[in-house]
C-alpha atoms as a PDB file:
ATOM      1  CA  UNK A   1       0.000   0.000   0.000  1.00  0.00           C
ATOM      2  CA  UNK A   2       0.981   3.667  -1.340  1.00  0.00           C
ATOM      3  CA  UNK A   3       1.356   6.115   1.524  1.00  0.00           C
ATOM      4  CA  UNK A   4       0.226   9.424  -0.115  1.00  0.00           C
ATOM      5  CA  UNK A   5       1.532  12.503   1.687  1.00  0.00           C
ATOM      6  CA  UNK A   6      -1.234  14.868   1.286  1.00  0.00           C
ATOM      7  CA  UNK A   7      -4.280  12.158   2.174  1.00  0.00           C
ATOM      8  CA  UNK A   8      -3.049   8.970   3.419  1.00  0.00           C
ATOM      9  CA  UNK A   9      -3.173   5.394   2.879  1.00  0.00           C
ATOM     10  CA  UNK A  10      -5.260   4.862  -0.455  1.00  0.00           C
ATOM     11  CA  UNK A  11      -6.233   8.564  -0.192  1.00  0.00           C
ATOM     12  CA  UNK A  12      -7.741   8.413   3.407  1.00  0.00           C
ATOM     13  CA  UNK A  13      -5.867   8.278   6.312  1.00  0.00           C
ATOM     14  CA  UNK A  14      -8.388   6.709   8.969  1.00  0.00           C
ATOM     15  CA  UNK A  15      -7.000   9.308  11.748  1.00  0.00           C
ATOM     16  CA  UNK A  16      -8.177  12.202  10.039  1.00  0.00           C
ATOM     17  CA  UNK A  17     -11.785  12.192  11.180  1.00  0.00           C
ATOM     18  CA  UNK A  18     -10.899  11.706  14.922  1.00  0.00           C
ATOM     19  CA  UNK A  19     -10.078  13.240  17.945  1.00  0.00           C
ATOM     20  CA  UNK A  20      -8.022  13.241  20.951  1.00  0.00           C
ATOM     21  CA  UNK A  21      -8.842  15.461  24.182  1.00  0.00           C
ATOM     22  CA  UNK A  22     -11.045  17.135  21.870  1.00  0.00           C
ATOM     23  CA  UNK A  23      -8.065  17.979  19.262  1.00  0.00           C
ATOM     24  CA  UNK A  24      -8.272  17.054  15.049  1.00  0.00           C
ATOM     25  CA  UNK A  25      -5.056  15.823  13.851  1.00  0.00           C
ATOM     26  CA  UNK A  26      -2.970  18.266  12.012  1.00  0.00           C
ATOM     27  CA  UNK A  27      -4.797  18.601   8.331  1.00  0.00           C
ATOM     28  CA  UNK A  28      -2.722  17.253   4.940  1.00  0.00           C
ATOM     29  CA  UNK A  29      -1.526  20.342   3.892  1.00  0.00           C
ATOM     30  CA  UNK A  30      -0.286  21.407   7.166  1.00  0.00           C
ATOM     31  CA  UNK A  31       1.046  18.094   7.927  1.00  0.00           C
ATOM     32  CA  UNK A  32       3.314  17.694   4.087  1.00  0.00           C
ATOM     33  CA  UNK A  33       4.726  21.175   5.154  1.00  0.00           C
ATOM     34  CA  UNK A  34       5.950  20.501   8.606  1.00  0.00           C
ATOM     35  CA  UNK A  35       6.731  17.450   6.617  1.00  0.00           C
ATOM     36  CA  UNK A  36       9.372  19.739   4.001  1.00  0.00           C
ATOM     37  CA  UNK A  37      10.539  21.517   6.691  1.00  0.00           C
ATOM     38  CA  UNK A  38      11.826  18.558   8.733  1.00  0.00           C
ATOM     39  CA  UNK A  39      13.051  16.867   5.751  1.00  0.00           C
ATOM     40  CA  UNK A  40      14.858  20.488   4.840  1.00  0.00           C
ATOM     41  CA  UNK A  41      16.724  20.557   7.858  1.00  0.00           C
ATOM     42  CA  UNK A  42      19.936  17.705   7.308  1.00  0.00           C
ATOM     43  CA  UNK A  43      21.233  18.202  11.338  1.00  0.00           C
ATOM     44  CA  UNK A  44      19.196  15.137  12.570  1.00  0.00           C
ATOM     45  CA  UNK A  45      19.444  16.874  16.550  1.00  0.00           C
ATOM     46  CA  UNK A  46      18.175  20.064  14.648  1.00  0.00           C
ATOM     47  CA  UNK A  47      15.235  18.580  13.316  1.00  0.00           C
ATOM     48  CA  UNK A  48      14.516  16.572  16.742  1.00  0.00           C
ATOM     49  CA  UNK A  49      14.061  20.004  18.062  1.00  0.00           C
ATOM     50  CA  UNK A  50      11.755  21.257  15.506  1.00  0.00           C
ATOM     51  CA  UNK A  51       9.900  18.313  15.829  1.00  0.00           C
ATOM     52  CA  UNK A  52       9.509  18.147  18.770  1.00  0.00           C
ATOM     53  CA  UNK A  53       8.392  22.011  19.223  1.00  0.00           C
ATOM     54  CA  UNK A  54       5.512  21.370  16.633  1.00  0.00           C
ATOM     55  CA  UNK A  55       4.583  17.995  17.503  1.00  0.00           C
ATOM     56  CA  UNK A  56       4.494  19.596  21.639  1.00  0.00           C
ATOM     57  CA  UNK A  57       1.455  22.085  20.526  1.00  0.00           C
ATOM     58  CA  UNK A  58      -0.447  19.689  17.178  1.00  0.00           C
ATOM     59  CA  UNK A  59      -2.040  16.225  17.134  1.00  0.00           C
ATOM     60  CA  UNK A  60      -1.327  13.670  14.581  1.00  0.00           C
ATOM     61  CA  UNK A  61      -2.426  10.210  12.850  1.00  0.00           C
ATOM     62  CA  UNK A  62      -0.721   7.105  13.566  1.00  0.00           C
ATOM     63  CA  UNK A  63      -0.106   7.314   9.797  1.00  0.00           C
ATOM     64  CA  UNK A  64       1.676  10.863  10.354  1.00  0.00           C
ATOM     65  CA  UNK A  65       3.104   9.821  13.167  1.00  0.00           C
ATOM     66  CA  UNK A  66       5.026   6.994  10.858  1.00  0.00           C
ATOM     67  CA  UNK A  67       6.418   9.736   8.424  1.00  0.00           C
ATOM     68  CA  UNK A  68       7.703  11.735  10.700  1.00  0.00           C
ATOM     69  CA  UNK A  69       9.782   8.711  12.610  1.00  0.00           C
ATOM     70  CA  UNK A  70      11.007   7.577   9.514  1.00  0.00           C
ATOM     71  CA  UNK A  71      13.588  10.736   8.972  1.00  0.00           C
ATOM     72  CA  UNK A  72      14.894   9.996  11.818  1.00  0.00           C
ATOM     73  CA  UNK A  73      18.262   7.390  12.024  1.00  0.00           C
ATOM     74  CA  UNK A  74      19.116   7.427  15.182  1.00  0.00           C
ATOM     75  CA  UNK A  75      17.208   4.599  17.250  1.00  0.00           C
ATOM     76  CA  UNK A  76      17.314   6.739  20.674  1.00  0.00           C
ATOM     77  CA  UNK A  77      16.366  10.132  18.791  1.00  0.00           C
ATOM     78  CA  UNK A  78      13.205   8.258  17.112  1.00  0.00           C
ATOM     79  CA  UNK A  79      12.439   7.089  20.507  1.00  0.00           C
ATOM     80  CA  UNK A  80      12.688  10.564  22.074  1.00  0.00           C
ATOM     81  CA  UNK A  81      10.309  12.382  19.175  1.00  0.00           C
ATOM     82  CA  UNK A  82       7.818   8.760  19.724  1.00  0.00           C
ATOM     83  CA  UNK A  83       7.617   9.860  23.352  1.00  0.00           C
ATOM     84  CA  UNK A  84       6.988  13.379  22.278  1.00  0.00           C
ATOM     85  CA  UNK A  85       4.586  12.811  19.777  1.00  0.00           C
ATOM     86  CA  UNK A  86       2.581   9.973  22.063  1.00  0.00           C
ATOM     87  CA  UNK A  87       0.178  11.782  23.941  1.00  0.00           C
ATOM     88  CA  UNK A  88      -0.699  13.643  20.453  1.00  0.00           C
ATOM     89  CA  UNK A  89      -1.868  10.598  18.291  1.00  0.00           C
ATOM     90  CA  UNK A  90      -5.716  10.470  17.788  1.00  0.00           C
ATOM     91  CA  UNK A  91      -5.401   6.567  17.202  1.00  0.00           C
ATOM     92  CA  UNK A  92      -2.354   5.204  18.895  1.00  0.00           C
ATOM     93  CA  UNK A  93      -3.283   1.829  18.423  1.00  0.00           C
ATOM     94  CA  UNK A  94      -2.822   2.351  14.816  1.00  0.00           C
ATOM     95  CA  UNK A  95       0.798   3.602  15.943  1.00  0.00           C
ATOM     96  CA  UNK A  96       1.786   0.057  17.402  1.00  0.00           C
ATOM     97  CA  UNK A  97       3.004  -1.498  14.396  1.00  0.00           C
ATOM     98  CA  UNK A  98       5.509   0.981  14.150  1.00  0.00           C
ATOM     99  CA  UNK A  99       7.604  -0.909  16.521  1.00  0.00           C
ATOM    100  CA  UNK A 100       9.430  -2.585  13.437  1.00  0.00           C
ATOM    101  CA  UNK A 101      11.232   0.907  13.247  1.00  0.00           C
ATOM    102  CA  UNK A 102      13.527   0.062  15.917  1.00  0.00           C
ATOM    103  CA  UNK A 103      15.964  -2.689  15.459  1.00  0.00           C
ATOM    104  CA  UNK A 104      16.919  -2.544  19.084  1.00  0.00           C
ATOM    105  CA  UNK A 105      14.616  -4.487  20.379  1.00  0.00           C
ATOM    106  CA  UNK A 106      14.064  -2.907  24.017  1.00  0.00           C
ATOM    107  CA  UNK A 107      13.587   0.243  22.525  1.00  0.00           C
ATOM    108  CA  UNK A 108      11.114  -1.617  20.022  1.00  0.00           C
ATOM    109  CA  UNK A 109       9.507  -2.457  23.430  1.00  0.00           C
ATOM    110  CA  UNK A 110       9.567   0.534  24.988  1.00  0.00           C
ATOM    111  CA  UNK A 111       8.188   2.520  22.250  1.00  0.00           C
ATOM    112  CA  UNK A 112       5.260  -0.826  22.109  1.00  0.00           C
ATOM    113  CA  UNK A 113       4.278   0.486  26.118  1.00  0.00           C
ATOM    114  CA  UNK A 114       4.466   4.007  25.218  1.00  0.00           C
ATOM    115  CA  UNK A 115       1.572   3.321  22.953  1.00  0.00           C
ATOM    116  CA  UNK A 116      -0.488   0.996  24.232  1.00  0.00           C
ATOM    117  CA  UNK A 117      -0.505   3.469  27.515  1.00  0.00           C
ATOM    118  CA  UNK A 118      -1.896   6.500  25.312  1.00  0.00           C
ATOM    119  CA  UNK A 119      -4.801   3.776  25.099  1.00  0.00           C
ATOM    120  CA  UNK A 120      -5.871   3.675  28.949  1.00  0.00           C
END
């Protein structure tokens, strides 16, 4: 399956439509921009920062969520942005199958808790 940037998996991303503490996830065209700009910046502990500024005050998709892990490398940065980004994901048991990520696996497990907690 074809992730699309701008609308998803098969041109709808499932998170879209739902909330979290009352809060939409962050629309496609917002989403492909803070998208750019991460993927602008090459410093991978510069663009842990940015993330993790934008990702502090906007909610995301599992399906985002997976996009935005994926520029980063480093196992323990990805983990850091993952715990960042975890209370903001409407449907964080989508987000569970992004363990394969991490090759390490008690960060793989770690990151497996993190999630299923946003859940309770």
């Amino acid at each position: 399956t074809k992730f699309n940037e701008s609308y998803g998996v098969n041109g709808r991303d499932p998170g879209c439509t739902m909330t979290r503490n009352g809060n939409y996830a962050m629309d496609a065209e917002t989403f492909r921009g803070f998208l750019q700009s991460l993927k602008a910046v090459h410093n991978e502990i510069t663009r842990e920062e940015m993330a993790e500024k934008v990702l502090k005050r906007n909610y995301l998709t599992a399906a985002q969520l997976g996009l935005i892990l994926d520029l980063f490398h480093n196992e323990i940065t990805r983990l850091d942005v993952a715990k960042v980004a975890a209370p903001h994901v409407v449907n964080p048991q989508h987000a569970l199958g992004h363990s394969s990520k991490w090759q390490n696996s008690i960060s793989s497990e770690e990151y497996v808790e993190l999630m299923a907690a946003q859940q309770e």
